[in-house]
N, C-alpha and C. Protein backbone atom coordinates (compact mmCIF):
# COMPACT_ATOMS: atom_id res chain seq x y z
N UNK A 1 0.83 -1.19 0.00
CA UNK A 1 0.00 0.00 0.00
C UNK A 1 0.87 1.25 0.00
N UNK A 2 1.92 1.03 0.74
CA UNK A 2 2.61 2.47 0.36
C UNK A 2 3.38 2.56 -0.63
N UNK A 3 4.11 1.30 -1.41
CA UNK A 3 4.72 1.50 -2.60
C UNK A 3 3.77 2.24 -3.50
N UNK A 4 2.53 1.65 -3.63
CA UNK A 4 1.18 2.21 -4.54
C UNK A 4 1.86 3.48 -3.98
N UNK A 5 0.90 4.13 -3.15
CA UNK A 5 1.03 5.61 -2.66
C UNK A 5 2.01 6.07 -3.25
N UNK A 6 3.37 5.73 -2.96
CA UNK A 6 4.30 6.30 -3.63
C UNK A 6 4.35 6.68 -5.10
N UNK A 7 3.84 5.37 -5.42
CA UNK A 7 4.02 5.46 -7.59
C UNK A 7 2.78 6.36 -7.63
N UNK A 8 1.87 6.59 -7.04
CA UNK A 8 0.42 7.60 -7.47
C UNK A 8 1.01 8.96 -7.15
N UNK A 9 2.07 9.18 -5.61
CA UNK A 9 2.37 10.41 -5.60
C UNK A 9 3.34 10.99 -7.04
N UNK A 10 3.88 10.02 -7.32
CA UNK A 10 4.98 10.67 -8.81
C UNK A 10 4.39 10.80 -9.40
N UNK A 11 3.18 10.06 -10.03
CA UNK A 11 2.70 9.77 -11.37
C UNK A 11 1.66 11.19 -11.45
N UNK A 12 1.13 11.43 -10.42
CA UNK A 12 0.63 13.03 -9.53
C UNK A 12 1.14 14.10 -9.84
N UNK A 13 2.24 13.93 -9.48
CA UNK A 13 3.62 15.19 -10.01
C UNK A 13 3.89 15.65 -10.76
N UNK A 14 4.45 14.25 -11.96
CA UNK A 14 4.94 14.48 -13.29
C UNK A 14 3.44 15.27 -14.13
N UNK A 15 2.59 14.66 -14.27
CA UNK A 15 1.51 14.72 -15.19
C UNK A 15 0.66 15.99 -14.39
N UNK A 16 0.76 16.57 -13.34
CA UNK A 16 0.47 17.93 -12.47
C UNK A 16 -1.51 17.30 -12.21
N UNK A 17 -1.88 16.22 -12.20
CA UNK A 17 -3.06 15.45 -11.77
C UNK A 17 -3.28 15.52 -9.91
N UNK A 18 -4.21 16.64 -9.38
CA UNK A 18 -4.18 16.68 -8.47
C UNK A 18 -4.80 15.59 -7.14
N UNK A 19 -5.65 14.87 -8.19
CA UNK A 19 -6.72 13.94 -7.56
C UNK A 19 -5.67 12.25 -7.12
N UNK A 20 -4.61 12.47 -8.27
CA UNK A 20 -3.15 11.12 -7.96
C UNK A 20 -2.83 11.65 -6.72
N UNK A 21 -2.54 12.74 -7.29
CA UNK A 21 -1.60 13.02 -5.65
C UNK A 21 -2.21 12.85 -4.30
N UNK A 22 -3.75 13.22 -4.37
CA UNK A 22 -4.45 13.16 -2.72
C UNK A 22 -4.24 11.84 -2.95
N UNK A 23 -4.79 10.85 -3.46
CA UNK A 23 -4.77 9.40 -3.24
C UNK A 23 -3.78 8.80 -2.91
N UNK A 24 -2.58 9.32 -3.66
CA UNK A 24 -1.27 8.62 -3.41
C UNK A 24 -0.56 8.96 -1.51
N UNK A 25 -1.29 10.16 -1.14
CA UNK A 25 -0.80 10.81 0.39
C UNK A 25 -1.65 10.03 1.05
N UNK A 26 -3.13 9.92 0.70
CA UNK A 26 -4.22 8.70 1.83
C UNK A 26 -3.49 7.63 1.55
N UNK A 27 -3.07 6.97 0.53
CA UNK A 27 -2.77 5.37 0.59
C UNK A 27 -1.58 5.61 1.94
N UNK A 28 -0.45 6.11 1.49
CA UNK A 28 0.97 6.35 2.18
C UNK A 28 0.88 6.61 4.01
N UNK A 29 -0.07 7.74 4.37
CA UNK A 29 -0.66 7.69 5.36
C UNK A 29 -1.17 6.19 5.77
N UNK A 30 -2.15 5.48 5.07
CA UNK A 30 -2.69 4.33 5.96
C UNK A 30 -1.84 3.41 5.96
N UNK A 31 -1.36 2.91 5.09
CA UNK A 31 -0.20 2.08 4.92
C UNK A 31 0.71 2.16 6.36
N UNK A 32 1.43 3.69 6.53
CA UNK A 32 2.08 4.01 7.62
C UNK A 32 1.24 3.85 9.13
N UNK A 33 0.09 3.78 9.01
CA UNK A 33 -0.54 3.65 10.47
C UNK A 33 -0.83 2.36 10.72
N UNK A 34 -1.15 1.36 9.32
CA UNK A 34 -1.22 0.20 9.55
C UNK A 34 0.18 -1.10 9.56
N UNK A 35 1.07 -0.23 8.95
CA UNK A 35 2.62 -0.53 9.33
C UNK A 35 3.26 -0.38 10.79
N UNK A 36 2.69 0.58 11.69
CA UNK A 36 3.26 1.08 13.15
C UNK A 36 2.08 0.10 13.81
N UNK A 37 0.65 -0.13 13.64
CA UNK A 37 0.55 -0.87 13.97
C UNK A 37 0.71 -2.35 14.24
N UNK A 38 0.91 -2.62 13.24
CA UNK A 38 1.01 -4.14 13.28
C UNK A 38 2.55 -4.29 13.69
N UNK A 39 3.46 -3.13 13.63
CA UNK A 39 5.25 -3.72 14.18
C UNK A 39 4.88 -3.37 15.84
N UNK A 40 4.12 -2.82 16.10
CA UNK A 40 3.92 -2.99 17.36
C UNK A 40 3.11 -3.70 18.53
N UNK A 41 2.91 -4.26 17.62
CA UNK A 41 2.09 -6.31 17.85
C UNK A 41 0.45 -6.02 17.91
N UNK A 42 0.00 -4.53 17.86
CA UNK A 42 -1.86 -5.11 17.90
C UNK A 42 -2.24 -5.69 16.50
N UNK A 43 -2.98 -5.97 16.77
CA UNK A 43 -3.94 -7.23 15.79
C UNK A 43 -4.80 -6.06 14.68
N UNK A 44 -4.62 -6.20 13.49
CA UNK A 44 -5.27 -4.71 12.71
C UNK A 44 -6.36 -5.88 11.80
N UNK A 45 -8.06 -5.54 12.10
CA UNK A 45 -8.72 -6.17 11.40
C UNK A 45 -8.61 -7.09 11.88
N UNK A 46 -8.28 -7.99 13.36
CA UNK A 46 -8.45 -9.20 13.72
C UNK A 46 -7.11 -10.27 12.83
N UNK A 47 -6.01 -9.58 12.65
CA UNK A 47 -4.92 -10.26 11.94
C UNK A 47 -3.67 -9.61 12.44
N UNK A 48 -2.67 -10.25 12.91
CA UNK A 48 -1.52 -9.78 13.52
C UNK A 48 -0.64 -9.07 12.41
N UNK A 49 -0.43 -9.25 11.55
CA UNK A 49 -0.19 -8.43 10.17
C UNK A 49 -1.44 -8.35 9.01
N UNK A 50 -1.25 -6.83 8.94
CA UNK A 50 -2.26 -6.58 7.47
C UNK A 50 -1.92 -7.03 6.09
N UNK A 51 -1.10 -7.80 5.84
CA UNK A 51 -0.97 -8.12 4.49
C UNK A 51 -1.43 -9.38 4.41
C-alpha cells in the first residue's frame, strides 16, 4: 500500500493530476498507520499483520 502511494504520488507530479496526488498521500498515510501498527504487535482487522 505504500509503494502504490508512492508510484500515485509521482505519477501526480509528473503529469500535475491533483486527484493522484491526494490518493497517493491517503494510501501512504494508511499504509504508515497500519505498518506502526502491526510492528507494534496489535492485531489490525483481527490479523496480527495486514498483508
Amino acid at each position: 500500500m505504500i509503494v502504490l502511494g508512492v508510484v500515485l504520488l509521482v505519477i501526480g507530479l509528473v503529469t500535475g493530476l491533483s486527484f493522484l496526488w491526494t490518493i497517493g498521500v491517503v494510501l501512504v498515510v494508511i499504509g504508515l498507520v497500519l505498518w506502526i501498527a502491526g510492528a507494534l504487535g496489535h492485531a489490525v482487522g483481527g490479523r496480527r499483520h495486514y498483508y
